[in-house]
PDB file of N, CA and C in Angstrom:
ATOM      1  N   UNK A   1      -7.684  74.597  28.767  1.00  0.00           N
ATOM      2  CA  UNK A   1      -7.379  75.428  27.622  1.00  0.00           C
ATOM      3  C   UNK A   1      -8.642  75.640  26.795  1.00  0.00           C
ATOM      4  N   UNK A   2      -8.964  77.129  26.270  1.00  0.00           N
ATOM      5  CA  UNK A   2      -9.803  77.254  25.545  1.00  0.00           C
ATOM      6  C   UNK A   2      -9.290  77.836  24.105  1.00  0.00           C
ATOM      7  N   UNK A   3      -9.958  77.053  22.832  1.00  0.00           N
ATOM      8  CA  UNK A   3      -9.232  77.146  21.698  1.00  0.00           C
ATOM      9  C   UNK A   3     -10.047  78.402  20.989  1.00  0.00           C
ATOM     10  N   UNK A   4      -9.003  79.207  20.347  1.00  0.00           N
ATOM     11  CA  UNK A   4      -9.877  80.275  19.821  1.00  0.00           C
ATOM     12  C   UNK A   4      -9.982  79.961  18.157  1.00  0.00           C
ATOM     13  N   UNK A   5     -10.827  80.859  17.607  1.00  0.00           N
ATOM     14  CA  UNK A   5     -11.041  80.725  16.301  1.00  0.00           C
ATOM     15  C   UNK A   5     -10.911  81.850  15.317  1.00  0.00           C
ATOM     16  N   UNK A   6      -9.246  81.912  14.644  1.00  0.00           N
ATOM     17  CA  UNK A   6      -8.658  82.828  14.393  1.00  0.00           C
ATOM     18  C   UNK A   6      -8.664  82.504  12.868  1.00  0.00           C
ATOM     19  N   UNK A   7      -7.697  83.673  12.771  1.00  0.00           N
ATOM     20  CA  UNK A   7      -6.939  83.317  10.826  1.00  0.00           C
ATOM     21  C   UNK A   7      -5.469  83.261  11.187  1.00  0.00           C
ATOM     22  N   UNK A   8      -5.041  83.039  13.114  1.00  0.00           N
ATOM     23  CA  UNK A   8      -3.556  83.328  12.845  1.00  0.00           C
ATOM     24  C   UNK A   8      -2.608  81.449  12.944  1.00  0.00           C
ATOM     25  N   UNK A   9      -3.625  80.774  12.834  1.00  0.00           N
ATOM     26  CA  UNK A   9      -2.181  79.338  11.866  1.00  0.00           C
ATOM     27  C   UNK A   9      -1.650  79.600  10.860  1.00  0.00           C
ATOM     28  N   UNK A  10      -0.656  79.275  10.637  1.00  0.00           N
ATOM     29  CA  UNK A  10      -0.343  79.541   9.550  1.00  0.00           C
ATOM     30  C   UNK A  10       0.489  80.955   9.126  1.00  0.00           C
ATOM     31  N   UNK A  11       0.156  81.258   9.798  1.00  0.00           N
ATOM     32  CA  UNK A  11       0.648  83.209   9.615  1.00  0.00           C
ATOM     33  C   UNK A  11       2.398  83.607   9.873  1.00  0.00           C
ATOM     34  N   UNK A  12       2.721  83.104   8.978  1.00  0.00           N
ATOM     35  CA  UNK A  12       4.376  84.011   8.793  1.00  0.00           C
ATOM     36  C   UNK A  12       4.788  85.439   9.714  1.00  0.00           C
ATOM     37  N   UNK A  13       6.107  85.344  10.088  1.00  0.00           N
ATOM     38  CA  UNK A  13       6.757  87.068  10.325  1.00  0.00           C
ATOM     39  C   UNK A  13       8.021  86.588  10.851  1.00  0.00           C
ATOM     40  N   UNK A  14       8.932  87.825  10.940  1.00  0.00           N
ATOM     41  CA  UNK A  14      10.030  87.900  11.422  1.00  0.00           C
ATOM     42  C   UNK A  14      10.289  87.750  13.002  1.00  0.00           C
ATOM     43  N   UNK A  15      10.634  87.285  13.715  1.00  0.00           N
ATOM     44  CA  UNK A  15      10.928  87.435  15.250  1.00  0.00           C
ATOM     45  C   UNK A  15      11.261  88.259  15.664  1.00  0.00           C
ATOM     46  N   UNK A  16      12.165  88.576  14.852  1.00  0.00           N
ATOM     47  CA  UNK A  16      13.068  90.480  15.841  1.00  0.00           C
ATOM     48  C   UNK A  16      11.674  91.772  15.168  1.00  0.00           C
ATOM     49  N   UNK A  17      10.855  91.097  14.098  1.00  0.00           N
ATOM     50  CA  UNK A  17      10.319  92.471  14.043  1.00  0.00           C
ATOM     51  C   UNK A  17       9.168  92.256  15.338  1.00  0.00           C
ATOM     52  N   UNK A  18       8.498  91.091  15.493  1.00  0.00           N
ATOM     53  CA  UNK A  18       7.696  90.530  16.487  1.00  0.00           C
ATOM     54  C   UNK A  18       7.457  90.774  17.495  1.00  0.00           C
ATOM     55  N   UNK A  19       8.583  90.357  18.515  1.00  0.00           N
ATOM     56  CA  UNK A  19       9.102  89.935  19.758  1.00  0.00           C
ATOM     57  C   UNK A  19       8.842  91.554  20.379  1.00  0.00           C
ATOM     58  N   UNK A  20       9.397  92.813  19.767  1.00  0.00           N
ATOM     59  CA  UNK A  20       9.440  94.351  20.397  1.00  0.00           C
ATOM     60  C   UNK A  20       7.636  94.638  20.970  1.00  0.00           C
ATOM     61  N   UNK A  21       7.024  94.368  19.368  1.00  0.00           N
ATOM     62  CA  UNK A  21       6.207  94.741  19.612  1.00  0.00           C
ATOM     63  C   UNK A  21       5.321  93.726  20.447  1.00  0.00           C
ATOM     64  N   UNK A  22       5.521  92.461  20.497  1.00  0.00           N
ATOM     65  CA  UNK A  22       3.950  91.547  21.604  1.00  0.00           C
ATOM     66  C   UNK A  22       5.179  91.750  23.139  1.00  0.00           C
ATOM     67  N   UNK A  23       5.894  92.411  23.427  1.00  0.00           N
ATOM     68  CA  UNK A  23       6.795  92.306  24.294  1.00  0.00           C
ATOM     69  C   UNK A  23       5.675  94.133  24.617  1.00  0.00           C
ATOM     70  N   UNK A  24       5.967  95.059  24.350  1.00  0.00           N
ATOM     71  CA  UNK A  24       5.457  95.819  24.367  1.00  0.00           C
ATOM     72  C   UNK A  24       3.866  95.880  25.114  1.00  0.00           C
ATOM     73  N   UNK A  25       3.201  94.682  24.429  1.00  0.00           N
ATOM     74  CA  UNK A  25       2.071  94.218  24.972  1.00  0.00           C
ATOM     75  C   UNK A  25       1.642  93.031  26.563  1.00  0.00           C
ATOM     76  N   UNK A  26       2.801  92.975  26.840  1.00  0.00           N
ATOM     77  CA  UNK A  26       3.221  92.098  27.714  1.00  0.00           C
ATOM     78  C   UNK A  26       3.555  90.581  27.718  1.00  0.00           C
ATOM     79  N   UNK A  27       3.589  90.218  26.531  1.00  0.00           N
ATOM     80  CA  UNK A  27       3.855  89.253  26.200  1.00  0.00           C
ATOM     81  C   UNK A  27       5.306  88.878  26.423  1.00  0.00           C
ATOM     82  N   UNK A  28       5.648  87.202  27.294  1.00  0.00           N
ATOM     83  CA  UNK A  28       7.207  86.864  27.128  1.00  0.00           C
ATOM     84  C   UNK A  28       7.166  85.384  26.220  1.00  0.00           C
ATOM     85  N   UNK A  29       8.548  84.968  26.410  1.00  0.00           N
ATOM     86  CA  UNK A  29       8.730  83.821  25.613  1.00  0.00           C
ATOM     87  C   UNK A  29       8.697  82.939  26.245  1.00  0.00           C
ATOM     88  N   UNK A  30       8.087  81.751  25.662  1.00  0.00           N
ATOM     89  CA  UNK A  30       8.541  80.371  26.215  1.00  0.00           C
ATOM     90  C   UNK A  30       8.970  79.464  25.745  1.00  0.00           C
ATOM     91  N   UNK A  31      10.132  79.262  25.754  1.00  0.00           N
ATOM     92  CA  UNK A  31      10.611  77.973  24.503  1.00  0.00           C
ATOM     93  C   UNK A  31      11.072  76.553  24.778  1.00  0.00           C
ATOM     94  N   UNK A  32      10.420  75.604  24.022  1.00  0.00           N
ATOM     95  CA  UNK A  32      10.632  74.207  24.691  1.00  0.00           C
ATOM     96  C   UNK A  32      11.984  74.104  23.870  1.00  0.00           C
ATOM     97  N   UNK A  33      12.435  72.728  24.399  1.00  0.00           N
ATOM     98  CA  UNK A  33      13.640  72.571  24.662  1.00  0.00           C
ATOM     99  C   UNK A  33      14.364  72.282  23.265  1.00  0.00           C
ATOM    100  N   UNK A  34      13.622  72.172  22.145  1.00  0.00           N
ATOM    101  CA  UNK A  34      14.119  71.518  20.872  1.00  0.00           C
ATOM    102  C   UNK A  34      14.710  72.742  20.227  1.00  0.00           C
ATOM    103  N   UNK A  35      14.422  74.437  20.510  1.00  0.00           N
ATOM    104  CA  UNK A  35      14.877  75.200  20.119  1.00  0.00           C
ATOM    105  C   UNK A  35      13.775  75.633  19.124  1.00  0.00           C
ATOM    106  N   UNK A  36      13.261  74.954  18.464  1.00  0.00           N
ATOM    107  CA  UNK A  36      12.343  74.795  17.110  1.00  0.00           C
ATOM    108  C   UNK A  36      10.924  75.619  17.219  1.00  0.00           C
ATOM    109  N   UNK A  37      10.017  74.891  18.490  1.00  0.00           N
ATOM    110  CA  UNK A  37       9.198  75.668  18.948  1.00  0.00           C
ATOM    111  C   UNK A  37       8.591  76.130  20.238  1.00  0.00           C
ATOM    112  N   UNK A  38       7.905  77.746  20.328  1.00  0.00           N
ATOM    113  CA  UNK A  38       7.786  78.158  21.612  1.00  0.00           C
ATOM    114  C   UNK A  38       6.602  79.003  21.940  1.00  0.00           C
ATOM    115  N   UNK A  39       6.403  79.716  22.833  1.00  0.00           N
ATOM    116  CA  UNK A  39       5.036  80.562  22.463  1.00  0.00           C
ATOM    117  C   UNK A  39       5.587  81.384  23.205  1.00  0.00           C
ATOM    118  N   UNK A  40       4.560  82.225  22.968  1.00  0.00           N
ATOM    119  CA  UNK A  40       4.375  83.763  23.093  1.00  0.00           C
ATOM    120  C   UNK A  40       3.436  83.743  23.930  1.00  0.00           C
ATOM    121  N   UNK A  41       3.406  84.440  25.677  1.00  0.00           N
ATOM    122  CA  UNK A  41       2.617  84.160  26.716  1.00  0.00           C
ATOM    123  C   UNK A  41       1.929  85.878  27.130  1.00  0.00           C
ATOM    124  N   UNK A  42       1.121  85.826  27.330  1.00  0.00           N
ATOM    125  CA  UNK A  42       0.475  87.019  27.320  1.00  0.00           C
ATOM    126  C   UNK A  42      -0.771  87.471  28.618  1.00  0.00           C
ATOM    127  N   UNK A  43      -0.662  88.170  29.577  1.00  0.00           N
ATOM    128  CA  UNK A  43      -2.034  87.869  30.653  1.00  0.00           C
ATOM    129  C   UNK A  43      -3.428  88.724  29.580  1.00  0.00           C
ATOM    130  N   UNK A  44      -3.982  88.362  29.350  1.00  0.00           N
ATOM    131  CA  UNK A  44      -5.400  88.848  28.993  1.00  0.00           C
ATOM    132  C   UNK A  44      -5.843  89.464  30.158  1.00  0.00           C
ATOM    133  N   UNK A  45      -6.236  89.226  30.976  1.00  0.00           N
ATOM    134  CA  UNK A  45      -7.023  89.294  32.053  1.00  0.00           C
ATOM    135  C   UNK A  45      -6.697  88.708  33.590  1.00  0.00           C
ATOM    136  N   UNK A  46      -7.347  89.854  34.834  1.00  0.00           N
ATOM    137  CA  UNK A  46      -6.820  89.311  35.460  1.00  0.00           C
ATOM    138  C   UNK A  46      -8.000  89.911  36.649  1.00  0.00           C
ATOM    139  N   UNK A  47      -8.964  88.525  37.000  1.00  0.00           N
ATOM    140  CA  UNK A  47     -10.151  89.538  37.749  1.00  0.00           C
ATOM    141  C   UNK A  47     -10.568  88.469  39.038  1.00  0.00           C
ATOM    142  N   UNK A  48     -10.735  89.049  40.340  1.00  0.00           N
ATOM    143  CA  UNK A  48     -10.599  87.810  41.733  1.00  0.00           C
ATOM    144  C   UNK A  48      -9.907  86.814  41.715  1.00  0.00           C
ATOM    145  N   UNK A  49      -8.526  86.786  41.068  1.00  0.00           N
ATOM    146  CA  UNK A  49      -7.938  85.719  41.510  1.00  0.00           C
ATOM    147  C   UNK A  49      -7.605  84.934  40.230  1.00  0.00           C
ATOM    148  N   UNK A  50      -8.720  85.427  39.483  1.00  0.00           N
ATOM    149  CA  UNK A  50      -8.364  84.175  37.916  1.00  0.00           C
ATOM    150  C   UNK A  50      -7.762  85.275  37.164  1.00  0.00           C
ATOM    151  N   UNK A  51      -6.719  84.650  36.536  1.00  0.00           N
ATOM    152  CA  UNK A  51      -5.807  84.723  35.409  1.00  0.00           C
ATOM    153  C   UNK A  51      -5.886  84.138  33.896  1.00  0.00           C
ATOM    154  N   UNK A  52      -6.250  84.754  32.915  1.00  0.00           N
ATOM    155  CA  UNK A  52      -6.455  84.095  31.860  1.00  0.00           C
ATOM    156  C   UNK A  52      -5.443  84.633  31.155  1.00  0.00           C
ATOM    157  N   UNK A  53      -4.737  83.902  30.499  1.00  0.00           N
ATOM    158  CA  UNK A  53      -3.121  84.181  29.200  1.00  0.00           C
ATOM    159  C   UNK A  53      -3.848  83.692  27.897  1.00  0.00           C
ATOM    160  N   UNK A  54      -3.739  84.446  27.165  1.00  0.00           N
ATOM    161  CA  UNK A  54      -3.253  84.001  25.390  1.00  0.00           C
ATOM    162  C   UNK A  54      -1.816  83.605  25.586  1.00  0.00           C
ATOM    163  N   UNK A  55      -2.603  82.617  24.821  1.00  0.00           N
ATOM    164  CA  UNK A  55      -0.829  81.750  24.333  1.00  0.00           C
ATOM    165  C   UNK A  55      -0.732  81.765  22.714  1.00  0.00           C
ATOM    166  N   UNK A  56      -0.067  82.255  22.441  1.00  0.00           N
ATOM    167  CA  UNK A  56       0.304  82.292  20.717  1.00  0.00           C
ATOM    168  C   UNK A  56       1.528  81.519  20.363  1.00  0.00           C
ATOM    169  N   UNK A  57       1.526  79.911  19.946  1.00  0.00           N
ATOM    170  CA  UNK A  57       2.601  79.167  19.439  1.00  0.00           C
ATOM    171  C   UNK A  57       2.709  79.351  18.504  1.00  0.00           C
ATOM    172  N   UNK A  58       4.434  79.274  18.130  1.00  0.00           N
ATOM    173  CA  UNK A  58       4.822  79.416  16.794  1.00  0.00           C
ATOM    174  C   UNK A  58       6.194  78.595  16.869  1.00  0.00           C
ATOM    175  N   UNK A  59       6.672  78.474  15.300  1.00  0.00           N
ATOM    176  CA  UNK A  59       7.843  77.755  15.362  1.00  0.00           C
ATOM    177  C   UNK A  59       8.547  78.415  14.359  1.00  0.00           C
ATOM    178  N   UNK A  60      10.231  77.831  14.831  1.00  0.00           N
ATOM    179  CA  UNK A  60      11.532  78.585  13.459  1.00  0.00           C
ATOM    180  C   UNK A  60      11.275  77.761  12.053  1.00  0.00           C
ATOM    181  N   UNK A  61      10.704  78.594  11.346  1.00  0.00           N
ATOM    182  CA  UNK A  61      10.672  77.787   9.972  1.00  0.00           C
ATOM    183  C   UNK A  61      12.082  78.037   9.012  1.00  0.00           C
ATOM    184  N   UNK A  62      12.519  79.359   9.172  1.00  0.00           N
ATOM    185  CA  UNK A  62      13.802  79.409   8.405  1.00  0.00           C
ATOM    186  C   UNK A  62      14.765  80.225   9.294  1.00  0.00           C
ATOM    187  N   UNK A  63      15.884  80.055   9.225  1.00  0.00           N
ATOM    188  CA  UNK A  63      16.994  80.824   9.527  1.00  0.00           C
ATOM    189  C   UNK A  63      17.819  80.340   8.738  1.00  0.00           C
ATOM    190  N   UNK A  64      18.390  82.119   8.586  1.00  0.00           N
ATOM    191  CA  UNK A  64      18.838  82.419   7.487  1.00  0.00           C
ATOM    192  C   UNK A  64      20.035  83.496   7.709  1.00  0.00           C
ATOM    193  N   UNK A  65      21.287  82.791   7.616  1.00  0.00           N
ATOM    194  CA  UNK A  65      22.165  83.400   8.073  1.00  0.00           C
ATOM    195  C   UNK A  65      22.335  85.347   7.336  1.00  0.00           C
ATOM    196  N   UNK A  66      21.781  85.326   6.068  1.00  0.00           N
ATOM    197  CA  UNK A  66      21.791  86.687   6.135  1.00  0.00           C
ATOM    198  C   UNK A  66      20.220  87.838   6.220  1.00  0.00           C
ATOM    199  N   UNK A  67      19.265  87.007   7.187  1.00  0.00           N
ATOM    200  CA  UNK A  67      18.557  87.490   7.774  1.00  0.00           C
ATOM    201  C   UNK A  67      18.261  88.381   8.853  1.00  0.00           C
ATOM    202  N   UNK A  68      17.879  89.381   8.771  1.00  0.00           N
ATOM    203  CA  UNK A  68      18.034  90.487  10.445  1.00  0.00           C
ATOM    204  C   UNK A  68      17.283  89.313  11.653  1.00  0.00           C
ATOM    205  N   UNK A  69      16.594  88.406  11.296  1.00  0.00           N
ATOM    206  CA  UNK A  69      15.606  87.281  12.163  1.00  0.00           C
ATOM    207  C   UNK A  69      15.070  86.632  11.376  1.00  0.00           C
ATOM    208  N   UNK A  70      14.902  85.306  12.380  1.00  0.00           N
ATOM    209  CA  UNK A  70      14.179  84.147  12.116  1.00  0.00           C
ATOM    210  C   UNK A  70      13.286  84.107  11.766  1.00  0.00           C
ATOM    211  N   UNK A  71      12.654  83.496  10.228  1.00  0.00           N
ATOM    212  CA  UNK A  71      11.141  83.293  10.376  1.00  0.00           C
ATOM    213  C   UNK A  71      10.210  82.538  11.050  1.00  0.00           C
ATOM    214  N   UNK A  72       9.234  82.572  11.814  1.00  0.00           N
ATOM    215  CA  UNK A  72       8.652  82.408  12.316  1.00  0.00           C
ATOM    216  C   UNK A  72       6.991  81.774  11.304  1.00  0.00           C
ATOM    217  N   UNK A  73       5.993  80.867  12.248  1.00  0.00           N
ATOM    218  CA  UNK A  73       5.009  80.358  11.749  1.00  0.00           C
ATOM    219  C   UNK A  73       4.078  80.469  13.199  1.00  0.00           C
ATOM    220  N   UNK A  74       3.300  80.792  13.315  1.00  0.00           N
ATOM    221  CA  UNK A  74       1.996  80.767  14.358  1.00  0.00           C
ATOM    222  C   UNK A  74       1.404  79.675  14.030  1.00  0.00           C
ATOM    223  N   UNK A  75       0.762  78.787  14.842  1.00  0.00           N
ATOM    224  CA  UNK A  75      -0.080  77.592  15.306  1.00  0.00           C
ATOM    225  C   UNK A  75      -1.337  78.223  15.802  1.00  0.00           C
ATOM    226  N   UNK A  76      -1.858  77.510  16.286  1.00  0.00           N
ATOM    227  CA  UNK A  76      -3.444  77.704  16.700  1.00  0.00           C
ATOM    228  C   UNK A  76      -3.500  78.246  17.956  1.00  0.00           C
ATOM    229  N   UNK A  77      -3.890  79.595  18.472  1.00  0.00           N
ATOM    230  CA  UNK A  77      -3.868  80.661  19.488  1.00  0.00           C
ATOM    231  C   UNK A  77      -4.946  79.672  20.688  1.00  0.00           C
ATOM    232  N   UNK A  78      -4.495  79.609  21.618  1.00  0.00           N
ATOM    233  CA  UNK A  78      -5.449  79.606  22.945  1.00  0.00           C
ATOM    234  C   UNK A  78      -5.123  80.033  24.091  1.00  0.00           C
ATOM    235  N   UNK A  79      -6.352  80.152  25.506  1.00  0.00           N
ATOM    236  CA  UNK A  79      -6.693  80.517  25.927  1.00  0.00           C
ATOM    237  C   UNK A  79      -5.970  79.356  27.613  1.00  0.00           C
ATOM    238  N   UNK A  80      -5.870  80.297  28.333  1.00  0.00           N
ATOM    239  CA  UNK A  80      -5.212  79.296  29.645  1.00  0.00           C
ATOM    240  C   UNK A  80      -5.758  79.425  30.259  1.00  0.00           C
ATOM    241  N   UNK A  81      -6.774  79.303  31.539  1.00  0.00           N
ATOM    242  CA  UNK A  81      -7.340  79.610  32.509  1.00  0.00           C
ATOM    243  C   UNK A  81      -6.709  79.230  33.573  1.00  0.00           C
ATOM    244  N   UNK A  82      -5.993  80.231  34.638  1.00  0.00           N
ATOM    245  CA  UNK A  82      -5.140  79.888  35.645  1.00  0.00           C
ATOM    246  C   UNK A  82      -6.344  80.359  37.397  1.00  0.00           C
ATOM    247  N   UNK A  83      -6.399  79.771  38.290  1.00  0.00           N
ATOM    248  CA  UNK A  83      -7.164  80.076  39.328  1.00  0.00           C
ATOM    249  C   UNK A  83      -6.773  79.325  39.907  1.00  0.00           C
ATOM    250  N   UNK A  84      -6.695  80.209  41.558  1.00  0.00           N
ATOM    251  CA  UNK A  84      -6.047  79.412  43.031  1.00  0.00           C
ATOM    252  C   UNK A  84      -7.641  78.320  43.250  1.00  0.00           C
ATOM    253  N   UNK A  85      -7.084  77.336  43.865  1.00  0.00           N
ATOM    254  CA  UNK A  85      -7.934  76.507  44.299  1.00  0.00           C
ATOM    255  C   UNK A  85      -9.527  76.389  44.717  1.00  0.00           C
ATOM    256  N   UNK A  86      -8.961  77.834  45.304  1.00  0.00           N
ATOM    257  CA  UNK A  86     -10.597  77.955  46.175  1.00  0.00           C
ATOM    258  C   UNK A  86     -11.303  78.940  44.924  1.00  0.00           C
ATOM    259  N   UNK A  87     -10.659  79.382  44.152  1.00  0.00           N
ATOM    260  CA  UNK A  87     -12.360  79.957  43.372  1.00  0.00           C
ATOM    261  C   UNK A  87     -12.386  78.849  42.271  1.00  0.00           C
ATOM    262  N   UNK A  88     -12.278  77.437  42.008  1.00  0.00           N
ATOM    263  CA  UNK A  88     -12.761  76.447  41.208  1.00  0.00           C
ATOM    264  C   UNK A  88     -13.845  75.845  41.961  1.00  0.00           C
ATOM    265  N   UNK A  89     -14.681  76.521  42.906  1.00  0.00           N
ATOM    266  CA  UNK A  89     -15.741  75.904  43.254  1.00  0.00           C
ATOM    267  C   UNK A  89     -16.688  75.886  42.134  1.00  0.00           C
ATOM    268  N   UNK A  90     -17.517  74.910  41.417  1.00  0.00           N
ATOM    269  CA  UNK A  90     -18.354  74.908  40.502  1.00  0.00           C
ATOM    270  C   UNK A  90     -19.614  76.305  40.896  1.00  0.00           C
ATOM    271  N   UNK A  91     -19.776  76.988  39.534  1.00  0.00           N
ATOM    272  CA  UNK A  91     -20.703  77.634  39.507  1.00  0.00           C
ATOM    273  C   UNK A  91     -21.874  77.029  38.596  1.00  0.00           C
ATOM    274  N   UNK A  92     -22.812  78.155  38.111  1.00  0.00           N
ATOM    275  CA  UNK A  92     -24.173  77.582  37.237  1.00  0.00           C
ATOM    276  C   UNK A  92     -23.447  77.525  35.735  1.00  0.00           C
ATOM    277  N   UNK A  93     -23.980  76.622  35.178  1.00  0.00           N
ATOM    278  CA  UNK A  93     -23.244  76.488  33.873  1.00  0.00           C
ATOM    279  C   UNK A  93     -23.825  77.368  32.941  1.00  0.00           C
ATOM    280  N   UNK A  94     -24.519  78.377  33.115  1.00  0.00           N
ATOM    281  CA  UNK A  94     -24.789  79.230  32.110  1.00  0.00           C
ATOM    282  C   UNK A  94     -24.012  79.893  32.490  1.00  0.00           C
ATOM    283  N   UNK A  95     -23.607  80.449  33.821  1.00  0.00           N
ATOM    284  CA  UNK A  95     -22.993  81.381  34.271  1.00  0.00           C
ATOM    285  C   UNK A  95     -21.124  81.341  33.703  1.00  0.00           C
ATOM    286  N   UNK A  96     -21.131  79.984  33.674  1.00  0.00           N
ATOM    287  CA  UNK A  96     -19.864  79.390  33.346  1.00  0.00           C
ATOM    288  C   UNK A  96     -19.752  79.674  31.665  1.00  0.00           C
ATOM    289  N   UNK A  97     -20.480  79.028  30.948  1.00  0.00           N
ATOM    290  CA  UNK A  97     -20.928  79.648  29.232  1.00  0.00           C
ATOM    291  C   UNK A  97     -20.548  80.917  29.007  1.00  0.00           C
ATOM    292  N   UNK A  98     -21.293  81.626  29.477  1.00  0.00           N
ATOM    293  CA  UNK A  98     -21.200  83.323  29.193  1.00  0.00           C
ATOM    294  C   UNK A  98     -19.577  83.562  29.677  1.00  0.00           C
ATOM    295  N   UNK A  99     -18.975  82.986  31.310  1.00  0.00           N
ATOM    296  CA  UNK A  99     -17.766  83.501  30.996  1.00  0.00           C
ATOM    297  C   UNK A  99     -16.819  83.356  29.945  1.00  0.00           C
ATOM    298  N   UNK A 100     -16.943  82.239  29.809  1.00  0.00           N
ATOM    299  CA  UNK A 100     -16.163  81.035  28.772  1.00  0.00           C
ATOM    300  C   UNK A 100     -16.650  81.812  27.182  1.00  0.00           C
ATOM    301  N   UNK A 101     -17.411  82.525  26.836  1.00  0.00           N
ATOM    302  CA  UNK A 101     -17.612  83.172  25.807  1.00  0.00           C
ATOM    303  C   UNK A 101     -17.560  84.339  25.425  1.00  0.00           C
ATOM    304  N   UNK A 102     -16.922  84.997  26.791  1.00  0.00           N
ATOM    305  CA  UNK A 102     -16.811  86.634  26.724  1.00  0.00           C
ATOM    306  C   UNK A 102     -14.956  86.442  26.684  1.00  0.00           C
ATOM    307  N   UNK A 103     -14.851  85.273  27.643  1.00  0.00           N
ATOM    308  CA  UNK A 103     -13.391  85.195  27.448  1.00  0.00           C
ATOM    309  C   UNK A 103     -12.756  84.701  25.796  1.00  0.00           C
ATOM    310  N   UNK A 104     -13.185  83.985  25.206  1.00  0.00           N
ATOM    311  CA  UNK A 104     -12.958  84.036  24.003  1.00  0.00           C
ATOM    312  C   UNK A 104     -13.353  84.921  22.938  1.00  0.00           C
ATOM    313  N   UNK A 105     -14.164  85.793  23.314  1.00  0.00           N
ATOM    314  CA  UNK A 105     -14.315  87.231  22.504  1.00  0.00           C
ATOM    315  C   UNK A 105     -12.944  88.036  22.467  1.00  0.00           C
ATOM    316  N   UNK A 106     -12.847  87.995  23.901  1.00  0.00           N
ATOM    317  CA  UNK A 106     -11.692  89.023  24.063  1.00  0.00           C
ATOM    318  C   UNK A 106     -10.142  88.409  24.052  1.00  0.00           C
ATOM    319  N   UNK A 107     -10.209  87.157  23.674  1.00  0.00           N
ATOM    320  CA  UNK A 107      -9.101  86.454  23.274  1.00  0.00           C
ATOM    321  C   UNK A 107      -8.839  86.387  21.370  1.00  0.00           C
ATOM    322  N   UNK A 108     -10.370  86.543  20.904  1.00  0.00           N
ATOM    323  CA  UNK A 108      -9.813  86.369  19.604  1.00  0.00           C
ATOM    324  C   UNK A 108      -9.669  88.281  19.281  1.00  0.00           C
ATOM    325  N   UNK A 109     -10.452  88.718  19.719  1.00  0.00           N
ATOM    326  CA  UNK A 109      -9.747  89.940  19.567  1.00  0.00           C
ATOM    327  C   UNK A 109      -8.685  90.427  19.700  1.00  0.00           C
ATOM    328  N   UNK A 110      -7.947  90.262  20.576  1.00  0.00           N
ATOM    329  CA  UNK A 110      -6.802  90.520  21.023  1.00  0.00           C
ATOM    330  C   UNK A 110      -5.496  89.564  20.144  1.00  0.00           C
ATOM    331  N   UNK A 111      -6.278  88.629  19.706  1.00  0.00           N
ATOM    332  CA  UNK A 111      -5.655  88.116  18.286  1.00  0.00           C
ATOM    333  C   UNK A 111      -5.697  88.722  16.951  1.00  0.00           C
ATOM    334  N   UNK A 112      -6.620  89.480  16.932  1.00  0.00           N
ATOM    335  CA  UNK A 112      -6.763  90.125  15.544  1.00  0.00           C
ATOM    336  C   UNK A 112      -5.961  91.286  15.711  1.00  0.00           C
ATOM    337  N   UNK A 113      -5.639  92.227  16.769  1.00  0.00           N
ATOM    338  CA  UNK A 113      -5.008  93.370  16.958  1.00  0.00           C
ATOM    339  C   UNK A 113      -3.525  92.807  16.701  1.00  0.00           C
ATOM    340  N   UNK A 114      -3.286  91.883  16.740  1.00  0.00           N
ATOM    341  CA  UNK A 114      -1.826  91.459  16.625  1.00  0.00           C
ATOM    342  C   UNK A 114      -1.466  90.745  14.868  1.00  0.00           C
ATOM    343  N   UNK A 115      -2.488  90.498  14.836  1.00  0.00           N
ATOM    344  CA  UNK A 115      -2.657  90.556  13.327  1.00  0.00           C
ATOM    345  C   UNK A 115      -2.374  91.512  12.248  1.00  0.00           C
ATOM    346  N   UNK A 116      -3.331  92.129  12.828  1.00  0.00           N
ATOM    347  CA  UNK A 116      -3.628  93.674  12.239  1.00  0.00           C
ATOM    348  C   UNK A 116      -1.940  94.148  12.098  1.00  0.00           C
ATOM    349  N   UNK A 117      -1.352  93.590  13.145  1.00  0.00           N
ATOM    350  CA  UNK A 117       0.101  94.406  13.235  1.00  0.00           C
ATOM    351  C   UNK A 117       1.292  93.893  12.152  1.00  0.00           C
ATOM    352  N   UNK A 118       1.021  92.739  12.185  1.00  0.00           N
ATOM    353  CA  UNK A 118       1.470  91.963  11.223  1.00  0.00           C
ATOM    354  C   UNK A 118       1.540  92.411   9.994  1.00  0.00           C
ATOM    355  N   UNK A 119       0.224  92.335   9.588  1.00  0.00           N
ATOM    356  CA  UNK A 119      -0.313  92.510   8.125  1.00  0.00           C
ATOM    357  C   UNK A 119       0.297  93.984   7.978  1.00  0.00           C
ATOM    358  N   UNK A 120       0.584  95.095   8.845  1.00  0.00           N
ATOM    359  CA  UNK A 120       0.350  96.099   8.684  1.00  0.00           C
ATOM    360  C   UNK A 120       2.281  96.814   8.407  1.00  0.00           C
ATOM    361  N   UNK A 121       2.998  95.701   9.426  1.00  0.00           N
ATOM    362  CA  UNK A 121       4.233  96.091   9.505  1.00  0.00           C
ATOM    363  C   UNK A 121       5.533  94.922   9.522  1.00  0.00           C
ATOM    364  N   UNK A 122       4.831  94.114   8.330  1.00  0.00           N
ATOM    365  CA  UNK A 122       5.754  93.360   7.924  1.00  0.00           C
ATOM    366  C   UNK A 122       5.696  93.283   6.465  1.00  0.00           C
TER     367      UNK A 122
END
């Protein structure tokens, strides 16, 4: 897991207004078993074989029976790196750096666009 460096902990919204739109983006749900909290799974990228997801956790902070949805709280956004066996052969570690830093460019970006949505339509 690679941790990104956002403004979205902490960050409030509704679920039903949420869910349309990072669903829209390809994002599904994943919810552990307590009901309480789950994330939001997303492919970023997807290039020879490796798979990288944003994961955006969040949890039910209120429900509220005369609410259209649950409020919701975001946790600290990261990064998954998924790859079949054979391309984890070690490469040069600069080579490894630069990926590992282009992939978190385009992970916290792709955090701020969802932000942006937030701030914009809630």
């Amino acid at each position: 897991m690679i941790s990104l460096d956002t403004n979205m902990p902490g960050k409030q919204g509704f679920f039903g207004k949420l869910k349309p739109h990072l669903k829209e983006l390809g994002f599904t749900i994943d919810r552990n078993k307590d009901g309480h909290h789950a994330y939001f799974n997303g492919l970023l990228t997807s290039q020879g074989g490796k798979k990288l997801y944003l994961r955006l956790p969040f949890q039910v902070i209120q429900k509220e029976s005369d609410q259209p949805s649950d409020q919701i709280e975001f946790g600290a956004p990261v990064l998954i790196n998924q790859a079949p066996l054979s391309n984890l052969i070690p490469t040069q570690k600069s080579q490894q750096q630069q990926e590992e830093h282009n992939w978190k460019r385009a992970g916290e970006q792709a955090v701020q666009q969802i932000l942006n949505h937030i701030d914009n339509n809630l």
